[in-house]
Protein backbone atom coordinates (compact mmCIF):
# COMPACT_ATOMS: atom_id res chain seq x y z
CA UNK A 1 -12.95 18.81 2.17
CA UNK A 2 -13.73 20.96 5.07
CA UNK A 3 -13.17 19.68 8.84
CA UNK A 4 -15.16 21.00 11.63
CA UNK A 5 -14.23 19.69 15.36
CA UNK A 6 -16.17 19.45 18.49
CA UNK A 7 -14.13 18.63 21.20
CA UNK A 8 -16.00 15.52 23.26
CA UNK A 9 -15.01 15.63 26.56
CA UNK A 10 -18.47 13.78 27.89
CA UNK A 11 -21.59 12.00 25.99
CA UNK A 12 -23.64 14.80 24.10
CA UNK A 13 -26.69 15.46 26.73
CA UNK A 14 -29.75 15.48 23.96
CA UNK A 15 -32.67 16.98 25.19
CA UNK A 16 -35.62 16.29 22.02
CA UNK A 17 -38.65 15.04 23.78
CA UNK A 18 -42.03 14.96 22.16
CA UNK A 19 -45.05 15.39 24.11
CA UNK A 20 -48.23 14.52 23.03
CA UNK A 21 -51.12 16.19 25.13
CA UNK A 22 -54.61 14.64 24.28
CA UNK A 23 -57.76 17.39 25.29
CA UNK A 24 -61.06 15.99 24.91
CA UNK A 25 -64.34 18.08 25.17
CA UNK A 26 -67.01 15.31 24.71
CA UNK A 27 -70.79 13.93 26.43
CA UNK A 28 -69.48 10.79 25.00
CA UNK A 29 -67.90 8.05 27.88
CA UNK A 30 -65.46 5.95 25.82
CA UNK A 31 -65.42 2.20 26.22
CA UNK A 32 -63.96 -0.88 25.17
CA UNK A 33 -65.10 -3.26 22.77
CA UNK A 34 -64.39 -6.75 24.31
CA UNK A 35 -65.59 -9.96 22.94
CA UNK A 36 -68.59 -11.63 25.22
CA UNK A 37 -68.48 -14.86 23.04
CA UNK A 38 -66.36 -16.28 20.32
CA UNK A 39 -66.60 -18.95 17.40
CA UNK A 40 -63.64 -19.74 15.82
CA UNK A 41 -63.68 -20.73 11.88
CA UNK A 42 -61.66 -20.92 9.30
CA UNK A 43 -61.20 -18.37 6.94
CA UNK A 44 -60.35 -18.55 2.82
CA UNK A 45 -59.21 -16.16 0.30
CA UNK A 46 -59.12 -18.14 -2.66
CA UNK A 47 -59.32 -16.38 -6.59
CA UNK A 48 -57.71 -17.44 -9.93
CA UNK A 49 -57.57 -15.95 -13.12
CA UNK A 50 -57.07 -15.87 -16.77
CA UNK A 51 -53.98 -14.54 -16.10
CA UNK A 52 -50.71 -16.97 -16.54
CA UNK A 53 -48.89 -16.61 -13.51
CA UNK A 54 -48.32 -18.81 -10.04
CA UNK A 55 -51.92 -18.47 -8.42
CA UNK A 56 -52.17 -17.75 -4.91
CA UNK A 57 -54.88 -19.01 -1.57
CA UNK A 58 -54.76 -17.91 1.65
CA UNK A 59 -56.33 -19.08 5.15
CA UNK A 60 -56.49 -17.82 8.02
CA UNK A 61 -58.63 -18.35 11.14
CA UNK A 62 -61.06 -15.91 12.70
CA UNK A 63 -60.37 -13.42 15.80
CA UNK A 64 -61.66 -11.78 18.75
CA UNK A 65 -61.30 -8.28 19.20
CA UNK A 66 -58.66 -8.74 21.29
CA UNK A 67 -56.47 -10.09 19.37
CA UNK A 68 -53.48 -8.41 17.55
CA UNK A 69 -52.86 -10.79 15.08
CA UNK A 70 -54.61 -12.35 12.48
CA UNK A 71 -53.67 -16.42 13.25
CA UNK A 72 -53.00 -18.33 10.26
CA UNK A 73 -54.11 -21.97 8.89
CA UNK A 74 -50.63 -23.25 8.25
CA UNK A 75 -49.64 -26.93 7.31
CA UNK A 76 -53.21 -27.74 4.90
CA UNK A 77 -52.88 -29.62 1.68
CA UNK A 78 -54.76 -27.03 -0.80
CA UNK A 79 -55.66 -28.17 -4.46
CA UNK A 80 -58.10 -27.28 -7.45
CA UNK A 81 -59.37 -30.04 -9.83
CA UNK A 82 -61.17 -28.90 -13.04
CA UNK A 83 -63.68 -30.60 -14.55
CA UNK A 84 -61.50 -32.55 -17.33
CA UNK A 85 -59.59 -34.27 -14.59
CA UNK A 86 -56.64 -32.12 -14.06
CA UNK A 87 -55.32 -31.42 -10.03
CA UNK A 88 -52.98 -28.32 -9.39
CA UNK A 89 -51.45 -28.34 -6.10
CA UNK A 90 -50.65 -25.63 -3.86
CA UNK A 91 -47.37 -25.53 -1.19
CA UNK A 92 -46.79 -23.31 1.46
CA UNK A 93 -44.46 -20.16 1.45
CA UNK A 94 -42.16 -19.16 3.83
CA UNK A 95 -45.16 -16.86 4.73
CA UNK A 96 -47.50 -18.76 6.81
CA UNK A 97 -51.18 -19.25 5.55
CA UNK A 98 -50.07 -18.20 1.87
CA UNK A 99 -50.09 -21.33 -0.83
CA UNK A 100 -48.74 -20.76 -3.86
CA UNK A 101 -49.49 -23.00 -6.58
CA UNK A 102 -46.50 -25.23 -7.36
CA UNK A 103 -47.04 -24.69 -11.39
CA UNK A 104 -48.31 -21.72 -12.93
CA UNK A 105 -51.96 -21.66 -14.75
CA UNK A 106 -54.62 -19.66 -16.21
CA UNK A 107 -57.97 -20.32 -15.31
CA UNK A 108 -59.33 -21.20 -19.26
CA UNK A 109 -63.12 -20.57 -20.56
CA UNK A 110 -65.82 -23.10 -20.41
CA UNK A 111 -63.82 -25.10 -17.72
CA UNK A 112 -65.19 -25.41 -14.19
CA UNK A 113 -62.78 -25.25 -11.10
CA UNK A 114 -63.30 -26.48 -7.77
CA UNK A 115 -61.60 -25.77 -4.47
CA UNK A 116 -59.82 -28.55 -1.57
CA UNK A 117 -58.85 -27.97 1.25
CA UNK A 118 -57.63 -30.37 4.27
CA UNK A 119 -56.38 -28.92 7.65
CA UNK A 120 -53.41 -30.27 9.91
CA UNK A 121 -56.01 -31.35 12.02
CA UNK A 122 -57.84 -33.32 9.72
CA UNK A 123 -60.96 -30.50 8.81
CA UNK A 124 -62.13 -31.27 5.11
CA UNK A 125 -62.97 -28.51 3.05
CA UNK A 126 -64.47 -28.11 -0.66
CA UNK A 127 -66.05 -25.69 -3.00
CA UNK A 128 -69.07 -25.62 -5.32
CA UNK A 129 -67.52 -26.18 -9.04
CA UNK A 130 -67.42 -23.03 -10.26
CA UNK A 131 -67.05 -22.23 -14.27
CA UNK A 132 -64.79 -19.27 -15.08
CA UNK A 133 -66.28 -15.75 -16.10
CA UNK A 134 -66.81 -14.27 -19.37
CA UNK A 135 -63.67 -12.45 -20.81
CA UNK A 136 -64.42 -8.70 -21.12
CA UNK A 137 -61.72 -5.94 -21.98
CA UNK A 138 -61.49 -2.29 -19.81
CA UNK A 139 -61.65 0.00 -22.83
CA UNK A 140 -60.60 3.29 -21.26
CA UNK A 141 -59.06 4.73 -18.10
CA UNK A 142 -58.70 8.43 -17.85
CA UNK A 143 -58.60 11.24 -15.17
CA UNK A 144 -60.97 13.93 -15.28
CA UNK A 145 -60.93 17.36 -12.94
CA UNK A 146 -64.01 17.20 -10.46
CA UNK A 147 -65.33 17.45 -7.15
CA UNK A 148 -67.25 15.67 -4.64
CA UNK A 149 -68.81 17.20 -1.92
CA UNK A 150 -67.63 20.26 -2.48
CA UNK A 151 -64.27 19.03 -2.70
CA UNK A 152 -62.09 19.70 -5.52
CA UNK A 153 -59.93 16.99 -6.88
CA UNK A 154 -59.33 14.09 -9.78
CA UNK A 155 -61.43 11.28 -10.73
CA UNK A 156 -60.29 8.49 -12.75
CA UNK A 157 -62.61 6.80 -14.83
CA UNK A 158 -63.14 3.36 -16.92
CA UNK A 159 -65.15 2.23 -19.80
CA UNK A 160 -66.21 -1.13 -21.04
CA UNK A 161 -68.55 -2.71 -23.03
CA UNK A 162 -69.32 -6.56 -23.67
CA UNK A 163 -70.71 -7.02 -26.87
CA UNK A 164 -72.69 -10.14 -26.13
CA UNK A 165 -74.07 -8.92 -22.97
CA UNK A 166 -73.04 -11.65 -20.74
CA UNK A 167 -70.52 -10.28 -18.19
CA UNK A 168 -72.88 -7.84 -16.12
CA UNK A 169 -71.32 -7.89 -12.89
CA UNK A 170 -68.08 -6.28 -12.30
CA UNK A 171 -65.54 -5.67 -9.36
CA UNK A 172 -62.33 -3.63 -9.38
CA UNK A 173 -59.20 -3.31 -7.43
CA UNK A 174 -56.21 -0.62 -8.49
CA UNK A 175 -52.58 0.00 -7.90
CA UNK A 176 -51.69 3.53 -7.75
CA UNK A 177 -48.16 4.83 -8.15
CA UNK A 178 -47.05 8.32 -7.67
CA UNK A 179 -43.59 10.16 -7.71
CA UNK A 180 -42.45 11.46 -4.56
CA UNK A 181 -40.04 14.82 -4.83
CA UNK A 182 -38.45 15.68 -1.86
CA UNK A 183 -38.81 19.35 -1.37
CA UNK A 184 -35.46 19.83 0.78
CA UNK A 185 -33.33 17.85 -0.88
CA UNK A 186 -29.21 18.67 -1.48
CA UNK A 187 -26.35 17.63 -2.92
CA UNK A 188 -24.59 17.42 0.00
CA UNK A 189 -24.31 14.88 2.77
CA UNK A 190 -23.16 15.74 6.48
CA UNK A 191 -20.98 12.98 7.50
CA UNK A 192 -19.74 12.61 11.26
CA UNK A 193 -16.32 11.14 11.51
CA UNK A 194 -15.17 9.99 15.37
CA UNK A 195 -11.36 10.42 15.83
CA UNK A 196 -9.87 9.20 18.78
CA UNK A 197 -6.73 10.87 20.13
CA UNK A 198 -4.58 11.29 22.97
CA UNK A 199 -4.40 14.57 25.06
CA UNK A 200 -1.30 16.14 26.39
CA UNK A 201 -2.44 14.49 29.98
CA UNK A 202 -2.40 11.16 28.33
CA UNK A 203 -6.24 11.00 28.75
CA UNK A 204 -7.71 9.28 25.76
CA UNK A 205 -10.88 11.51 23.96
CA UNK A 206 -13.20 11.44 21.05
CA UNK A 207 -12.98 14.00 19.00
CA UNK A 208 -16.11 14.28 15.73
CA UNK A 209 -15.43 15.78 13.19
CA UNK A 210 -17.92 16.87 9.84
CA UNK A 211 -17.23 15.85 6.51
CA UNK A 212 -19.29 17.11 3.32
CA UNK A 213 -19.70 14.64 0.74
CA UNK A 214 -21.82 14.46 -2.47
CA UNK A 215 -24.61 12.39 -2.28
CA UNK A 216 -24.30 8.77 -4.05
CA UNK A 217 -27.53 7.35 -4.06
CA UNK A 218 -31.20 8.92 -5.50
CA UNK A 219 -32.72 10.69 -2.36
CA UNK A 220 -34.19 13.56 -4.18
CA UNK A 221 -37.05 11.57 -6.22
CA UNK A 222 -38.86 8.58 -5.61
CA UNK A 223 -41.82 6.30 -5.88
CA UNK A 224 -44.20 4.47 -3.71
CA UNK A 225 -47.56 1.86 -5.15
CA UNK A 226 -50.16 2.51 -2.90
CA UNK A 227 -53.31 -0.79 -3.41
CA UNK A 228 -57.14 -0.07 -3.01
CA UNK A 229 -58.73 -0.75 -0.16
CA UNK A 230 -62.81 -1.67 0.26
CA UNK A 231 -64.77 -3.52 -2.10
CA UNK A 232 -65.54 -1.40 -6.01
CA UNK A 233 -68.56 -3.36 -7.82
CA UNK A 234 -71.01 -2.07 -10.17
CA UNK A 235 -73.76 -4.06 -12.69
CA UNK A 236 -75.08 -3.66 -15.82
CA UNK A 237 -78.39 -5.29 -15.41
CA UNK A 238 -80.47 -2.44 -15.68
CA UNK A 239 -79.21 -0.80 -18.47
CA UNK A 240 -80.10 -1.79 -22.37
CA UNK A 241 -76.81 -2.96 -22.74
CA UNK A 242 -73.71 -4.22 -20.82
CA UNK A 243 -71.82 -1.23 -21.25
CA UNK A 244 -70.18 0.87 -18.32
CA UNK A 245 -69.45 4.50 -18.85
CA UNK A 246 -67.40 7.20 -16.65
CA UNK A 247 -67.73 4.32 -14.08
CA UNK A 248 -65.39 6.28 -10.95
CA UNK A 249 -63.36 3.89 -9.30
CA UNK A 250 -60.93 6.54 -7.56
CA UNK A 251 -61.60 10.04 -6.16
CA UNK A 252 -58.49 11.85 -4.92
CA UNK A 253 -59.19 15.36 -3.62
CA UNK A 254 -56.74 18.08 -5.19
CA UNK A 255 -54.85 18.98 -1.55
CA UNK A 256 -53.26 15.37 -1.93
CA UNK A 257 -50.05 14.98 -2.25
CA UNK A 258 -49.87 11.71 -4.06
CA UNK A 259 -50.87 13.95 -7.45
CA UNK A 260 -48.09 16.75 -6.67
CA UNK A 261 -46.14 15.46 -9.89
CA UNK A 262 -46.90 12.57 -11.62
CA UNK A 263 -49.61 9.83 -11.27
CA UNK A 264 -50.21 6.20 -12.47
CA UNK A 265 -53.10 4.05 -11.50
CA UNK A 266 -53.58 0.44 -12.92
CA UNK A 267 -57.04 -0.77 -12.60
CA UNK A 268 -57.92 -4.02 -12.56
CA UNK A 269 -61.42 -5.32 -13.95
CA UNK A 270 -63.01 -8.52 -12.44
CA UNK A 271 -65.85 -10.27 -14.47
CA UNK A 272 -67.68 -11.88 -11.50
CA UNK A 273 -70.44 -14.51 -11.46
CA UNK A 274 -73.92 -13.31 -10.35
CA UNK A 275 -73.16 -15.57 -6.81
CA UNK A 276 -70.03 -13.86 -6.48
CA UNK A 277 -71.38 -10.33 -7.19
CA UNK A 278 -74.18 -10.80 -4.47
CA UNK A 279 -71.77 -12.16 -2.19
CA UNK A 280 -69.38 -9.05 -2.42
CA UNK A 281 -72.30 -6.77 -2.20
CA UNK A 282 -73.50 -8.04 1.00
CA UNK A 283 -70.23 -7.80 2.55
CA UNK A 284 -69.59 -4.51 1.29
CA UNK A 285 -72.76 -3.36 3.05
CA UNK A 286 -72.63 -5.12 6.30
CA UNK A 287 -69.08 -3.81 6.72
CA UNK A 288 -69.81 -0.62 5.50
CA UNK A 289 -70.89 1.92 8.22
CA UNK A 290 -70.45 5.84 8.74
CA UNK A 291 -69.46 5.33 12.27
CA UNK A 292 -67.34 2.76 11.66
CA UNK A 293 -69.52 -0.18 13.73
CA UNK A 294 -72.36 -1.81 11.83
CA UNK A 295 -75.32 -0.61 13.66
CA UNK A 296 -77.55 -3.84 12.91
CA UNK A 297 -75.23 -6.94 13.32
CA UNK A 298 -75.64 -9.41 10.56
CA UNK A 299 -75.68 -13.29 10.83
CA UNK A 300 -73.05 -15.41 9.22
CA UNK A 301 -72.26 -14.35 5.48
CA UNK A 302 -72.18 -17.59 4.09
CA UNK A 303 -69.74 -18.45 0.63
CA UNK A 304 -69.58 -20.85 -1.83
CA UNK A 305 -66.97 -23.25 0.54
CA UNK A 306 -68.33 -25.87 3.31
CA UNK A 307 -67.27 -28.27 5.32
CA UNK A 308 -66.80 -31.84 3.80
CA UNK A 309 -67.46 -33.35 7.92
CA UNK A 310 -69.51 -31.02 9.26
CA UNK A 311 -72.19 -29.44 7.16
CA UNK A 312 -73.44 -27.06 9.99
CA UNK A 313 -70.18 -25.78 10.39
CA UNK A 314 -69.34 -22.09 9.49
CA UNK A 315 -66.67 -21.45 6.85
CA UNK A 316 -65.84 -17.88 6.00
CA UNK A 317 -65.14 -16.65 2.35
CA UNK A 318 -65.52 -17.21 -1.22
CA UNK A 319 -63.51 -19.39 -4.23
CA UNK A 320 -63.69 -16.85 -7.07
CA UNK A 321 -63.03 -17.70 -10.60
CA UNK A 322 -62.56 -14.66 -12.58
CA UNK A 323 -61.43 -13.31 -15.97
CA UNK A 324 -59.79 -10.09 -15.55
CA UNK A 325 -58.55 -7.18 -17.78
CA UNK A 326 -56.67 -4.38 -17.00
CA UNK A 327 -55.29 -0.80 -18.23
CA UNK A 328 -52.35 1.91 -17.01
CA UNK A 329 -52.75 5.14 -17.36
CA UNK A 330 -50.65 8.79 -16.26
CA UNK A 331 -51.29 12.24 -15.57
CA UNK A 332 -49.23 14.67 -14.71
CA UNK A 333 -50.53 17.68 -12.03
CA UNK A 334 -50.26 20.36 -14.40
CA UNK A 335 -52.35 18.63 -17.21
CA UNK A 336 -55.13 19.09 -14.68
CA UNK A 337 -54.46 21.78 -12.18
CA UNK A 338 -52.45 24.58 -14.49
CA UNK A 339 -51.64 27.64 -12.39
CA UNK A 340 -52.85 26.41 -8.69
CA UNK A 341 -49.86 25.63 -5.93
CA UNK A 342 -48.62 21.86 -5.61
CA UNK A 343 -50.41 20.24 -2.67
CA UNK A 344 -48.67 20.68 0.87
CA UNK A 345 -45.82 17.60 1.10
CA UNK A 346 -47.03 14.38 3.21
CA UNK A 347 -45.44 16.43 6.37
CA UNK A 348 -44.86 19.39 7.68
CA UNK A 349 -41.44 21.28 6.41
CA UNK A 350 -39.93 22.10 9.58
CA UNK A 351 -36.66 23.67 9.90
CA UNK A 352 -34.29 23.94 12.84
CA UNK A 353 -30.76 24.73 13.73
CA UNK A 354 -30.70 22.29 16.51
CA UNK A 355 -27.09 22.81 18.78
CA UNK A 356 -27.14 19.18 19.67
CA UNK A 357 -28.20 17.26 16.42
CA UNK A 358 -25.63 14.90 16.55
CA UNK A 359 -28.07 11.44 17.86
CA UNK A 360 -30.86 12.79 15.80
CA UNK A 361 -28.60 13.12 12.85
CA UNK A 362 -27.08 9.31 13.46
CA UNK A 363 -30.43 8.11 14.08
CA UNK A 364 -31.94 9.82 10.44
CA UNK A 365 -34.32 11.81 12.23
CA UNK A 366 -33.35 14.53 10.37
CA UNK A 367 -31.10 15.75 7.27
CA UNK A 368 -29.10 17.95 6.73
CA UNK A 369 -30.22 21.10 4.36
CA UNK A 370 -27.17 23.83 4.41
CA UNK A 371 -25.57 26.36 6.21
CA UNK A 372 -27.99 28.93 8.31
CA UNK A 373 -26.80 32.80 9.56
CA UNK A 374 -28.23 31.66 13.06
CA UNK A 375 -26.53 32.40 15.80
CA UNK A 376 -26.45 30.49 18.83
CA UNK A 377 -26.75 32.77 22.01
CA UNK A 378 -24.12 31.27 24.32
CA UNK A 379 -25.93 33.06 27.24
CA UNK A 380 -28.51 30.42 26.69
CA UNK A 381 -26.36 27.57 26.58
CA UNK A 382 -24.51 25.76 29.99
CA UNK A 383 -20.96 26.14 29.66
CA UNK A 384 -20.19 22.25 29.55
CA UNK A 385 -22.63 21.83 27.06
CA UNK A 386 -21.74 24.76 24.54
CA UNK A 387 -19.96 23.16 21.29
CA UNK A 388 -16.85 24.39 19.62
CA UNK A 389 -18.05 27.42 17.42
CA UNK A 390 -16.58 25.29 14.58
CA UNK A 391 -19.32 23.38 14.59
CA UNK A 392 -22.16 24.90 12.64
CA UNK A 393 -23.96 26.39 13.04
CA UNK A 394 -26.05 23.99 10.19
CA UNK A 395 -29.79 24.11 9.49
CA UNK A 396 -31.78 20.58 9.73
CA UNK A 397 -35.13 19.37 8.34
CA UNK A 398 -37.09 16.35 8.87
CA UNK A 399 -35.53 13.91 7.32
CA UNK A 400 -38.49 12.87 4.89
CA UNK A 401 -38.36 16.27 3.36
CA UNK A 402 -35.12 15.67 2.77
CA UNK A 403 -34.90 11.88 1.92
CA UNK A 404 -37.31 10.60 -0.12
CA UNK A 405 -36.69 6.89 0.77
CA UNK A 406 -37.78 7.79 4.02
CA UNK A 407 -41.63 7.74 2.22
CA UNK A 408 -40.67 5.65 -0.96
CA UNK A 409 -38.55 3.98 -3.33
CA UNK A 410 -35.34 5.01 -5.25
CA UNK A 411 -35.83 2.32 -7.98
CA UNK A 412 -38.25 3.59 -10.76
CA UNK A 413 -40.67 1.03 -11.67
CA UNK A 414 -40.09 -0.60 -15.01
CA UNK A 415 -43.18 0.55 -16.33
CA UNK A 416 -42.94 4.18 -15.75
CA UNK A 417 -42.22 6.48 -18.12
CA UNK A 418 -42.03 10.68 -18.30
């Protein structure tokens, strides 16, 4: 174990400031977006499945644009009935809005299921019945090489087929998970140690001191799940068969660094009802817009859920009662991109042999990488604020190039595998 002092005779002056300088060379006047006039309703996100597990609702009420956050419908009673009688209840988790059934279920085939919902206030709520989808499997999920407007990258893939020709309308969701290698990592750790002693004059001081340690937990590789975003649909209805082939439900362009090593993507298949399908496509394409405001405001989007007291009143969302299949698949970068570079890492690998790193350090700001044959120019430096030569000098990185838990997860997931 090495020591290296730095006599403290006064708080370390740190001079890291950031300035962010914003030019702008437009014939476009910005403005803000306020809201002129405002109708509150209630909002429900409400789908079961096949799948055996504790089913989950949430509400929530609409917002203005000025808003910050989204306010929830806490304190309702929430149940589903099927048509043979039985009730399932749902109770409210410590996170407000979510209900969580109190049992778990799967949603079975043939059965219809129908939505309940009472406020604190009193508002009734209830769905149409709705009878659960047909079952039909994902056959295939693979990742090909491709490109998209002119882009070069990875596509991943599904197949499916239903052999009766009864599912036709489909919507996906995914769960990507990639491993995260941090470029700068070492075995080493930098640790400050504060010692307190007593000079000659009787005048109590701090004196740090640097301790090199080996590493005991994983900061050199780890993972992050990443969920889709946007609504995926597609329909089989005008094709001779309900069969879906090298249906693309994820582009991701080659100079991504989610792909650097290894990949995993689960995709999720959703058979939906033909009400459900057209109520997902119109909300895809009224909230869909290359300039990011819908150029022809729509009227309400009504669901499949009204109010039980008020029929003119508006309730946003749909119940959904869905089978759903699903299927995991890997890739590795060099199964696709042989003898090209890795992507650039999610930031910039900046280096610096900072003279006052010690708040930066403490604060994880950055990491420590090794040793450095810099210099410092004392010439440069005021007297009172030029550290013992002892000290370094060291050479620093961000600390996300050097820490992977600073962008993921040190705990492998239990279903990867190399």
């Amino acid at each position: 174990m090495k020591l290296y002092p730095i006599k403290k005779n006064r708080p370390h002056r740190i001079f890291w400031s950031l300035v962010v300088v914003l030019l702008t060379n437009s014939c476009i006047e910005p403005f803000e977006i306020k809201t002129q006039s405002f109708e509150n309703a209630i909002v429900v996100e409400a789908l079961i499945t096949n799948e055996y597990k504790t089913q989950q609702i949430k509400l929530s009420n609409s917002f203005s644009f000025e808003d910050e956050v989204v306010p929830p419908e806490t304190d309702a009673s929430v149940y589903i009935s099927d048509d043979n009688g039985n009730r399932i209840d749902f109770t409210e988790t410590s996170k407000k809005g979510t209900y969580d059934s109190e049992i778990p279920f799967a949603a079975e085939s043939g059965n219809t299921y129908q939505l309940f919902i009472t406020t604190s206030d009193n508002r009734s709520y209830q769905s149409k019945a709705i009878e659960m989808s047909n079952t039909t499997q994902i056959e295939n999920v693979y990742a090909e090489r491709s490109s998209k407007l002119k882009e070069d990258g990875v596509s991943i893939f599904i197949d499916s087929h239903d052999d009766a020709g009864n599912s036709k309308y489909y919507r996906y969701e995914f769960e990507e998970t990639y491993k995260i290698v941090a470029p700068d990592w070492v075995s080493e750790d930098l640790v400050i140690v504060p010692i307190i002693v007593e000079g000659e004059d009787g005048i109590i001081d701090t004196i740090q001191t640097f301790e090199f340690e080996l590493k005991t937990t994983e900061q050199q590789t780890c993972y992050k799940t990443d969920l889709s975003k946007g609504l995926i649909l597609t329909e089989t209805t005008d094709l001779s068969e309900d069969r879906i082939e090298k249906f693309e439900v994820r582009f991701i362009k080659s100079i991504n660094p989610i792909i650097s090593y290894r990949y995993s993507i689960l995709v999720k298949q959703f058979v939906l009802s033909i009400d459900a399908y057209t109520y997902y496509k119109t909300l895809k394409k009224i909230s869909s817009s290359d300039n990011g405001i819908v150029q022809n405001q729509p009227g309400f989007l009504q669901g499949n859920i009204s109010s039980i007291d008020n029929p003119d009143e508006k309730v946003i969302g749909f119940f959904e009662v869905s089978t759903v299949s699903e299927k995991r698949m890997f890739f590795n970068y060099r199964d696709l991109f042989v003898d090209e570079d890795l992507p650039p890492y999610f930031i910039p690998r900046e280096y610096s042999t900072p003279l006052r790193f010690v708040v930066p350090f403490q604060q994880n700001q950055i990491k420590y990488v090794g040793p450095t044959d810099y210099i410092p120019n004392p010439n440069n430096i005021p007297d009172d604020d030029n550290p013992d030569p002892n000290s370094g000098p060291y050479k620093f990185v961000t600390a996300a190039c050097g820490d992977c838990r600073i962008l993921g997860n040190n705990v492998k997931p239990d279903f990867w595998y190399e």
